[in-house]
Protein backbone atom coordinates (compact mmCIF):
# COMPACT_ATOMS: atom_id res chain seq x y z
CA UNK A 1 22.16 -40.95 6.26
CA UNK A 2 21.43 -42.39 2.49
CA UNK A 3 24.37 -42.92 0.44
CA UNK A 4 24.08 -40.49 -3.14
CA UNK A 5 23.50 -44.14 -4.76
CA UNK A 6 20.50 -44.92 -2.79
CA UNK A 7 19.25 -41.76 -3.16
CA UNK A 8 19.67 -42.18 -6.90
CA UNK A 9 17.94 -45.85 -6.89
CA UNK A 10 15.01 -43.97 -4.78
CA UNK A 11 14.73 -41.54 -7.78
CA UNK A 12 15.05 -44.27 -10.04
CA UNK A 13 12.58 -46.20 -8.87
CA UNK A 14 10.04 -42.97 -8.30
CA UNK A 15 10.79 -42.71 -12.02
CA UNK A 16 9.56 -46.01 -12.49
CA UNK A 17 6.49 -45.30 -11.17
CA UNK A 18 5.45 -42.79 -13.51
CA UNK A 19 5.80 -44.14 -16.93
CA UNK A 20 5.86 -47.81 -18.38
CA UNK A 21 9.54 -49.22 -18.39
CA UNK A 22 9.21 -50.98 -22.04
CA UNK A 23 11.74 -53.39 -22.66
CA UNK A 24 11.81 -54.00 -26.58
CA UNK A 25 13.66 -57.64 -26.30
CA UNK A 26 13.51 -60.65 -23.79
CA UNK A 27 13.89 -64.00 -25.18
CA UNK A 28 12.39 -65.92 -22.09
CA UNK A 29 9.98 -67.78 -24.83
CA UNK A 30 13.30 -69.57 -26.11
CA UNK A 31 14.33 -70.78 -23.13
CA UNK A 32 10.78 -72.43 -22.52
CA UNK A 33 11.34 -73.70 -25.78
CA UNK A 34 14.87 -75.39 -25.13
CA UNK A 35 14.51 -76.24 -22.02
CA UNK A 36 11.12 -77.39 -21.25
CA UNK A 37 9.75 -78.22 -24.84
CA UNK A 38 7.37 -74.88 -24.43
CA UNK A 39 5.94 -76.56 -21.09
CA UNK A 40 4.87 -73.08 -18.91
CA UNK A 41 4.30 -75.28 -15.96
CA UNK A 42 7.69 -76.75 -16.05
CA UNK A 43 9.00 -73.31 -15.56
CA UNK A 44 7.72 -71.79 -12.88
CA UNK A 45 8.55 -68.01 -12.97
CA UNK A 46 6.54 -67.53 -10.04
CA UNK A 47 9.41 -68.99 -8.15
CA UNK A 48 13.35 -67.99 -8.37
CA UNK A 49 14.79 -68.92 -11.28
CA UNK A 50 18.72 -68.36 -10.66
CA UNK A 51 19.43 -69.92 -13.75
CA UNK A 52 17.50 -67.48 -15.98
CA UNK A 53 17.05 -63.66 -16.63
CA UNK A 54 13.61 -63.17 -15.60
CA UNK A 55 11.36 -64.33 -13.22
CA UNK A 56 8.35 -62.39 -11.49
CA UNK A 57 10.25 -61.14 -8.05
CA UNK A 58 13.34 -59.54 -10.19
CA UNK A 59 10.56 -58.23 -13.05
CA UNK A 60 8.24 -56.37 -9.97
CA UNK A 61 12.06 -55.36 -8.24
CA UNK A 62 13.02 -53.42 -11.88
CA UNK A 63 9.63 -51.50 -12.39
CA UNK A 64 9.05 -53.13 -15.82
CA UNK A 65 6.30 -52.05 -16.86
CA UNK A 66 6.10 -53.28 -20.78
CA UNK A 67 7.97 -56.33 -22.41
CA UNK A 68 8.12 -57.31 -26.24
CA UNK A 69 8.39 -61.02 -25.99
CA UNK A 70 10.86 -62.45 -28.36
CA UNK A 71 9.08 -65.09 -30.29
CA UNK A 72 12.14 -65.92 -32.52
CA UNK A 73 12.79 -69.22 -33.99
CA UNK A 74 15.72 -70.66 -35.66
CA UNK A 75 17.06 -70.20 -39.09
CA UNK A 76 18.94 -73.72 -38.32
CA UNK A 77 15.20 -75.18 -38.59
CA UNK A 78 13.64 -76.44 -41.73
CA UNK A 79 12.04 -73.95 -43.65
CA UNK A 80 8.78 -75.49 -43.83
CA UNK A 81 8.65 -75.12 -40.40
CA UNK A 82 9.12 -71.78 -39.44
CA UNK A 83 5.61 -70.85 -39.92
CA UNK A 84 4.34 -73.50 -37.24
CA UNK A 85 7.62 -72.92 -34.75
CA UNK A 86 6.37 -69.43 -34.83
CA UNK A 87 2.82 -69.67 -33.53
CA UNK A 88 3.98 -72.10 -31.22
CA UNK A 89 6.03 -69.36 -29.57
CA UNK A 90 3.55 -66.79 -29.83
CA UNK A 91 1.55 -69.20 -27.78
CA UNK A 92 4.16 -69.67 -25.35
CA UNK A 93 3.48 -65.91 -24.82
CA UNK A 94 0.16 -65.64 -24.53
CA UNK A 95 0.23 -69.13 -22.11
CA UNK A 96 2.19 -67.02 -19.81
CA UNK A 97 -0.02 -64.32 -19.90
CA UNK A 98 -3.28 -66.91 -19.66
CA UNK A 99 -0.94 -68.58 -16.25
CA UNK A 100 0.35 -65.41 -14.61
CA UNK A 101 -2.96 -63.22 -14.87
CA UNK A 102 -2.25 -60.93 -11.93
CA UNK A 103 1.58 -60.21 -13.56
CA UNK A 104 1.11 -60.03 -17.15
CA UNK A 105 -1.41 -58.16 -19.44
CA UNK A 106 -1.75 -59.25 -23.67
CA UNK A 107 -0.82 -55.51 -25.31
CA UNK A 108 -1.51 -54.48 -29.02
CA UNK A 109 -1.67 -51.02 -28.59
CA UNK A 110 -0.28 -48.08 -26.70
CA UNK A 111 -3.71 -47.65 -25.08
CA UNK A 112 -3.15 -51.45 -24.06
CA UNK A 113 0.31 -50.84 -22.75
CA UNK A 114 -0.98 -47.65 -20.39
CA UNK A 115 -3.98 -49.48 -19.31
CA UNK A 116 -1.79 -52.84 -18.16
CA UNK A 117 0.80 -50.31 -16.10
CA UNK A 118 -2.29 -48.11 -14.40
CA UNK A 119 -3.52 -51.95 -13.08
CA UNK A 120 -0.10 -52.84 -11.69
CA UNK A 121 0.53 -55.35 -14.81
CA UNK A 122 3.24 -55.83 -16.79
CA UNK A 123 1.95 -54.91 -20.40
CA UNK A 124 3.22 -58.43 -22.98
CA UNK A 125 3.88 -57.58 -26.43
CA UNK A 126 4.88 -60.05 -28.94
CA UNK A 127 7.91 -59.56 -31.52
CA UNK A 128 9.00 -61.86 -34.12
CA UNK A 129 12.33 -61.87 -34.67
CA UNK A 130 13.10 -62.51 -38.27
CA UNK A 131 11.45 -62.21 -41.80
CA UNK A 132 11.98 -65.91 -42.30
CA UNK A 133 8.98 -66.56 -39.57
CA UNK A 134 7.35 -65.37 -42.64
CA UNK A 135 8.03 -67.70 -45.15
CA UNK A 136 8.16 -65.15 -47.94
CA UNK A 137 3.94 -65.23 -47.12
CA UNK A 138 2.24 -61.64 -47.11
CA UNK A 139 -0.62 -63.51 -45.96
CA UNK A 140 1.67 -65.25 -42.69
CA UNK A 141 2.35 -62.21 -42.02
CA UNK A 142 -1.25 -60.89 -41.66
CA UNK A 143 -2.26 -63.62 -39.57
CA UNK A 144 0.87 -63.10 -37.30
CA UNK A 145 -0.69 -59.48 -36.56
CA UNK A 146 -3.54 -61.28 -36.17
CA UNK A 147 -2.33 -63.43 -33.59
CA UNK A 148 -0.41 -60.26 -31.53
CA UNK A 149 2.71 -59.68 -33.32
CA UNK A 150 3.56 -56.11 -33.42
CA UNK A 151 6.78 -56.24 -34.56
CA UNK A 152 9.47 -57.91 -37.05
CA UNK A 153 12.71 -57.90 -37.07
CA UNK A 154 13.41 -58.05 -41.02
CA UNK A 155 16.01 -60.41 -40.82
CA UNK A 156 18.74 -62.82 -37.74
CA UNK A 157 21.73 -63.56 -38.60
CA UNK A 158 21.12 -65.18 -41.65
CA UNK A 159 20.27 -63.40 -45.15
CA UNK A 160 16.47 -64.45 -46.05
CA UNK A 161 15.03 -64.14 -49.51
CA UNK A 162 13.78 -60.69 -49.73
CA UNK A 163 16.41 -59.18 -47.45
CA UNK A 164 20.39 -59.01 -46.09
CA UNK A 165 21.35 -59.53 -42.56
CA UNK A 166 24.01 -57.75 -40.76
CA UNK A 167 26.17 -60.91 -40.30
CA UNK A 168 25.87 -62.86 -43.95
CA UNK A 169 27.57 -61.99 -47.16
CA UNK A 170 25.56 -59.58 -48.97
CA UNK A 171 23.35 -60.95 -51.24
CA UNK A 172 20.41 -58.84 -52.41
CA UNK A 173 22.15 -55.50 -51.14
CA UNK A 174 19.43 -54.38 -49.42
CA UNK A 175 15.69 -54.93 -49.96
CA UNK A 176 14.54 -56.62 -52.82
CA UNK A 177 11.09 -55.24 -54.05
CA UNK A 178 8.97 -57.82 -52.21
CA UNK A 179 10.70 -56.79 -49.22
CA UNK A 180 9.84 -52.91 -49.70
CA UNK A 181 6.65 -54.39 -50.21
CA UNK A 182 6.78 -56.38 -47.02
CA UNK A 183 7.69 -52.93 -45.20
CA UNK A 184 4.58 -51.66 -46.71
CA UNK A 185 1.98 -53.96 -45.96
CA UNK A 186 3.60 -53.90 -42.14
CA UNK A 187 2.50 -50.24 -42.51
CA UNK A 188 -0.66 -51.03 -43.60
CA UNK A 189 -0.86 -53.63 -40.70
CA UNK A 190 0.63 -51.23 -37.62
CA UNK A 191 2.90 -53.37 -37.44
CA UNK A 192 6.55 -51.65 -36.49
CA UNK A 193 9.44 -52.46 -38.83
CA UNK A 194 12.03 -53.79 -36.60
CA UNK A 195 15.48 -53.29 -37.91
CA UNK A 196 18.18 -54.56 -35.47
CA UNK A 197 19.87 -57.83 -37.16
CA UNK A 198 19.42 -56.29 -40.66
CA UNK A 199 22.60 -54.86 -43.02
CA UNK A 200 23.30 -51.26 -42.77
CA UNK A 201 21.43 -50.78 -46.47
CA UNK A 202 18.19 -52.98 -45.68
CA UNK A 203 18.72 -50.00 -42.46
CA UNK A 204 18.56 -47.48 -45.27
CA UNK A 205 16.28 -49.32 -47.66
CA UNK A 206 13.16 -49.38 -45.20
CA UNK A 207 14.00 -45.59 -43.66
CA UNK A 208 13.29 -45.29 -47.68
CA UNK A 209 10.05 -47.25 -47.42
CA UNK A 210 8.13 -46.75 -44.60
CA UNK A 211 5.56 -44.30 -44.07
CA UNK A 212 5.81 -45.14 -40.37
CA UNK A 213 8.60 -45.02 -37.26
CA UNK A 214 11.12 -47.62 -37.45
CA UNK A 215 12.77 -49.84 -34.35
CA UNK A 216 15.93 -50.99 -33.36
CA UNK A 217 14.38 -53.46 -30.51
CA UNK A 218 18.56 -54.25 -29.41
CA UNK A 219 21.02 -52.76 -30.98
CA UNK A 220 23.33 -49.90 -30.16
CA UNK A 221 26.08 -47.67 -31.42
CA UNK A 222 28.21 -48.70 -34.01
CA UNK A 223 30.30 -45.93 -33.39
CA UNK A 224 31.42 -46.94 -29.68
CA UNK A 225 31.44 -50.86 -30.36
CA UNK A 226 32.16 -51.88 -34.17
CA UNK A 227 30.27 -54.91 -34.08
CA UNK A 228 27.75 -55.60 -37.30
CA UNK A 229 24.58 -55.53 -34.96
CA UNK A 230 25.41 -52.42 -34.35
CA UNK A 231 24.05 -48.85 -35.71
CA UNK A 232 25.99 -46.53 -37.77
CA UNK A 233 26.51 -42.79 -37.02
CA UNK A 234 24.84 -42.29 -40.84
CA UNK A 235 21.47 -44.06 -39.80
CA UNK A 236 21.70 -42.61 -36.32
CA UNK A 237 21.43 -39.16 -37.80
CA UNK A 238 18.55 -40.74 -40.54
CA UNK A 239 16.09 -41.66 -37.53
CA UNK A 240 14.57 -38.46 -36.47
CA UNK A 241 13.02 -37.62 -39.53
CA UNK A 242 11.66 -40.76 -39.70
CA UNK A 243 10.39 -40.55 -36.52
CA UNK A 244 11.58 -43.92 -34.91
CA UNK A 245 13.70 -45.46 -31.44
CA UNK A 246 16.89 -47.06 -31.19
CA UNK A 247 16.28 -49.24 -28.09
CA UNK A 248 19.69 -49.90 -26.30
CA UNK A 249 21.29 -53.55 -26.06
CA UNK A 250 22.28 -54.58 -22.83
CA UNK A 251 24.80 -57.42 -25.23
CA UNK A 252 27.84 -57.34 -23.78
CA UNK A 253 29.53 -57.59 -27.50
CA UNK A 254 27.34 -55.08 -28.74
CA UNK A 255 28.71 -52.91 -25.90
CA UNK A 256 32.33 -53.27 -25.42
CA UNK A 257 34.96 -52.83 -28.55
CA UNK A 258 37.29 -54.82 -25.86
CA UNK A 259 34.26 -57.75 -25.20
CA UNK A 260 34.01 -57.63 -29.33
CA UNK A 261 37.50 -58.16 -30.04
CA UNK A 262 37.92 -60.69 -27.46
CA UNK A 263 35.19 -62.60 -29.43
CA UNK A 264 36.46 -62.28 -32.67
CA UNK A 265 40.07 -63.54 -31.37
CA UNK A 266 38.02 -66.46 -29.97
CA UNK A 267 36.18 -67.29 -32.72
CA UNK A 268 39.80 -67.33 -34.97
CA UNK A 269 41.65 -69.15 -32.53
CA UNK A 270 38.11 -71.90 -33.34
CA UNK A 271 38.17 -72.01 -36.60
CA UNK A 272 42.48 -72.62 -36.35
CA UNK A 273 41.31 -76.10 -34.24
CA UNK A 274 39.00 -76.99 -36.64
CA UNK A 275 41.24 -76.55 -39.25
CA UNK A 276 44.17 -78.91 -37.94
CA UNK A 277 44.33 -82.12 -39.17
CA UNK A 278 42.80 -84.88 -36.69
CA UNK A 279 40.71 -82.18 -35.14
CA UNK A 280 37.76 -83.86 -33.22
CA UNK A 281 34.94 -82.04 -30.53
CA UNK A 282 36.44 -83.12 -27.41
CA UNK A 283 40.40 -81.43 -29.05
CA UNK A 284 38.65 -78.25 -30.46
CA UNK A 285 37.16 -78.11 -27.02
CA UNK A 286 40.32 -78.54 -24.97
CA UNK A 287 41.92 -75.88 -27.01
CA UNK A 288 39.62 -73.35 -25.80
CA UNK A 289 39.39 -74.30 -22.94
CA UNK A 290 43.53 -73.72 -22.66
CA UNK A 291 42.84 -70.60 -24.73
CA UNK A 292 40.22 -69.31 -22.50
CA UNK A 293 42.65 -69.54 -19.21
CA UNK A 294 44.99 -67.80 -21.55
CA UNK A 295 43.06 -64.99 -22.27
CA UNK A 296 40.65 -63.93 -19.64
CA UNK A 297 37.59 -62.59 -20.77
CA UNK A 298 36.73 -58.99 -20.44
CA UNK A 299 33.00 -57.56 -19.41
CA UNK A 300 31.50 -54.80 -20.37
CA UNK A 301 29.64 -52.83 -17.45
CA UNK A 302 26.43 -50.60 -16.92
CA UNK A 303 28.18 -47.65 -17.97
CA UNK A 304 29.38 -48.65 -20.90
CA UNK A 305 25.36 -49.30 -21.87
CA UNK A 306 25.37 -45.43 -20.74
CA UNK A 307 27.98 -44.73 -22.58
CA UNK A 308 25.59 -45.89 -25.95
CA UNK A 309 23.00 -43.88 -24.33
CA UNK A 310 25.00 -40.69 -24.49
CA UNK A 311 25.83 -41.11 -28.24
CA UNK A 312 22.74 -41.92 -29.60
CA UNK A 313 21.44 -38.50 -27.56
CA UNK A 314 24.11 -36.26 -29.25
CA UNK A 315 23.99 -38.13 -32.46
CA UNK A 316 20.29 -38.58 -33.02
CA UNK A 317 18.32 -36.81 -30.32
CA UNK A 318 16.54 -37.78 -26.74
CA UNK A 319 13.51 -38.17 -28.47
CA UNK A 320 14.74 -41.23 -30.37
CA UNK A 321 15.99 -43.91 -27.70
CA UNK A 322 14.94 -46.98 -25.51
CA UNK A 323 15.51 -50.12 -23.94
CA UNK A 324 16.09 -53.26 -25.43
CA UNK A 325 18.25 -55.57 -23.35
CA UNK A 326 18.16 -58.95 -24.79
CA UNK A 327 17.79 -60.63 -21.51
CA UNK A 328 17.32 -64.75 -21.55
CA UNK A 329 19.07 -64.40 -25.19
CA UNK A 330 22.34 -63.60 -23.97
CA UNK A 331 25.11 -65.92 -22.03
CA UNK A 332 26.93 -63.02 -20.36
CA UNK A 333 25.72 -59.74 -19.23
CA UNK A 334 27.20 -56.09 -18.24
CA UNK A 335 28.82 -56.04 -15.05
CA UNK A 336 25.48 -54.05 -13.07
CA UNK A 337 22.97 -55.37 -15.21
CA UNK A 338 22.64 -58.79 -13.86
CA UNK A 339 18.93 -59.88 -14.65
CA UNK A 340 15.52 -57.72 -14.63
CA UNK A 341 15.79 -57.17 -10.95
CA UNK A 342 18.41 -54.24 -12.46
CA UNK A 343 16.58 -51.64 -14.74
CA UNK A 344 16.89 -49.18 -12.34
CA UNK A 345 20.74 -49.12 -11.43
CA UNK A 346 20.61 -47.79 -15.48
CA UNK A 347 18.14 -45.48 -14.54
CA UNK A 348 20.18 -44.04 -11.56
CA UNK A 349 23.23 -43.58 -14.18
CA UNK A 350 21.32 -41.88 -15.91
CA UNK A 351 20.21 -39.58 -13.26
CA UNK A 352 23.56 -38.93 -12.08
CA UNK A 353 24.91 -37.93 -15.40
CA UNK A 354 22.08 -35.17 -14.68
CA UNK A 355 19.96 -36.44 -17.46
CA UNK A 356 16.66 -34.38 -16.86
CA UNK A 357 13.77 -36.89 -15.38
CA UNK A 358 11.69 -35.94 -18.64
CA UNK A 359 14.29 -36.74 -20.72
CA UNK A 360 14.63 -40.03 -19.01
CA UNK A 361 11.10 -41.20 -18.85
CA UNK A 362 11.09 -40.33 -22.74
CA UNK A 363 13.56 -43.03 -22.40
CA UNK A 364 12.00 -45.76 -20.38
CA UNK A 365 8.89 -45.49 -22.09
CA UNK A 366 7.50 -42.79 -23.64
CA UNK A 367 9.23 -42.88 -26.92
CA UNK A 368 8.48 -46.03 -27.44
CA UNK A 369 4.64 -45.24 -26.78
CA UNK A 370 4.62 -42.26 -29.34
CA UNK A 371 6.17 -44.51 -32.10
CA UNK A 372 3.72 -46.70 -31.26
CA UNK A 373 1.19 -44.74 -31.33
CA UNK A 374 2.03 -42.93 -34.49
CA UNK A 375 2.53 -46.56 -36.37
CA UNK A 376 -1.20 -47.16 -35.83
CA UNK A 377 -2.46 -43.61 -36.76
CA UNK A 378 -0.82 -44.71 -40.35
CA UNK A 379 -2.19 -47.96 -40.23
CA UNK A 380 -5.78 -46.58 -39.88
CA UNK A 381 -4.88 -44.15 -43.10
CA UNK A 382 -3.58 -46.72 -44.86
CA UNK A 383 -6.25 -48.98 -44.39
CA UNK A 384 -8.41 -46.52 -45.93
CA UNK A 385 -6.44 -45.94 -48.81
CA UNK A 386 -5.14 -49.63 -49.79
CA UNK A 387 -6.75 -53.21 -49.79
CA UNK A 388 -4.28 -56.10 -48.43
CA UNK A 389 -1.74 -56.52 -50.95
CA UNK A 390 -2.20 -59.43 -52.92
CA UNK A 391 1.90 -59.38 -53.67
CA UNK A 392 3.73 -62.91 -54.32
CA UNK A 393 7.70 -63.13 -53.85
CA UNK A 394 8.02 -64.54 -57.35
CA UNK A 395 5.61 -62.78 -59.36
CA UNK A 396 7.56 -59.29 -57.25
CA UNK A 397 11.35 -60.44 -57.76
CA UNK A 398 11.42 -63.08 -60.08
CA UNK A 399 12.06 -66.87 -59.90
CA UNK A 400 14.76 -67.54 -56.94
């Protein structure tokens, strides 16, 4: 007789067969950066790859069915080269798409993602992850569209010019004009306006903006995990009239108050070794180390991830969530989320906390594909009603 688990994996995966599985962050590009200097052939996702997140075997086992490559570079890079660094990941993306035809399928449209998954492909989209890919250029920013981008995150972890991240000191307390002008030429573009990374009032700034649905790509509830990447309750409750999808992090950190705290101690108990006099890498490391074995690190699990899935129902509606699990970005991972091979365990929670199966393929995919959809429906208005803009950061907000 099936166990009621593998019944629920069967459903799952029948589930899985019915609408794309989009996936709104995987930063396999990075690793091909760090590791292999962007080499696709050194990397052979084809085959295994134990030491990574993804490969094609564990993508085909978790029904993906849509992916928003992370094309994210550094904020640790010199600025005059984030412009470069990021076509050279979005060609990292579409190399893997050129190498693994019968896998992967280039998407910049909804149409594109639903024709990729009715041929068996996995349907790549491309997301920059930060406004400083950018360069404070209106015109970078068309040309990244140009080149596939369909989303960007407004800010990492560092405040840019135009707009505060989530972890920095506050600086421009929001969105300066040029970045509510930024938001609007993404509109114009059909381009989504990604807002995980960004401070809670850049959050509210662009809901303020845009004419079009917003995305968290990873981020989830601020209320069950008080972490910064987080989402509060206020903004939670903000997205349906907007008309935009909070896509769940699979972050352990993000997930866990326990994992979170357990970070924050580490990061203290850090900065105290750096602090003592003497201090030197190799005694800074053999403190944590001797911390670490003191204090055991906790994991979060799959139904804690749940758990964020539940909120963000009751707090702002079924029709308003997704998927966004940061896999290949990430170090540690929920305890039942392993790797991409494990989309479907989720699913299966979800199905025995007797979420209906519409409600749940809302969640796989077709939220996403309706926000999607209804970013390019104002795109095409707005592209009737407005030339490019023509905006420069310091004719918009003054000299820096």
């Amino acid at each position: 007789m099936t166990s009621p688990n593998q019944e629920l994996l069967a459903r799952a995966r029948a589930l899985h067969d019915k609408v794309p599985l989009i996936d709104g962050h995987n930063d396999l590009p990075w690793q091909y950066r760090e590791r292999v200097g962007r080499a696709i052939s050194q990397i052979d996702i084809s085959q295994p790859q134990p030491d990574l997140h993804t490969d094609l075997a564990r993508l085909k086992e978790g029904g993906l069915g849509g992916q928003f490559w992370s094309v994210y570079v550094s904020t640790s890079s010199p600025p005059e080269e984030y412009v470069r660094a990021t076509m050279e990941q979005i060609d990292v993306v579409h190399n893997l798409v050129r190498r693994y035809p019968d896998a992967f399928q280039l998407a910049l449209t909804a149409d594109d993602v639903e024709n990729a998954f009715e041929g068996g492909k996995i349907a790549s989209l491309i997301g920059m992850e930060g406004g400083h890919s950018i360069d404070n250029s209106l015109a970078s920013l068309r040309m990244f569209f140009d080149l596939g981008a369909r989303y960007m995150t407004l800010t990492h972890n560092k405040n840019i010019d135009w707009a505060d991240s989530c972890t920095d000191e506050p600086k421009a307390n929001g969105l300066t004009d040029f970045g509510r002008e930024v938001v609007r030429e993404m509109n114009r573009l059909g381009m989504l306006v990604d807002l995980s990374h960004v401070s809670p009032d850049v959050m509210r700034d662009a809901l303020d903006t845009s004419e079009a649905p917003i995305v968290f790509s990873h981020s989830s509830a601020r209320a069950l995990c008080d972490h910064p990447r987080n989402v509060p309750d206020d903004v939670l409750r903000r997205v349906p009239s907007n008309g935009g999808v909070v896509m769940v992090s699979f972050v352990p950190g993000f997930t866990s108050q326990e994992v979170a705290d357990n970070v924050t101690r580490r990061e203290t108990e850090q900065e105290r070794l750096k602090a003592k006099p003497g201090s030197s890498d190799e005694t800074i490391e053999a403190g944590l180390k001797s911390w670490d074995a003191e204090n055991p690190a906790p994991r979060a699990t799959l139904s804690q991830v749940a758990d964020h899935i539940d909120h963000m129902r009751e707090t702002a509606g079924i029709d308003h969530i997704g998927i966004g699990s940061d896999f290949d970005g990430i170090k540690t991972v929920p305890i039942g989320l392993e790797d991409v091979s494990t989309y479907p365990a989720l699913t299966a929670e979800l199905l025995r906390r007797e979420y209906s199966e519409d409600d749940i393929l809302k969640i796989l995919g077709r939220n996403v594909l309706r926000v999607m959809r209804d970013v390019e429906g104002v795109a095409g208005r707005l592209q009737v009603e407005r030339r490019p803009s023509e905006a420069l950061i310091e004719d918009v907000d003054g000299p820096s």
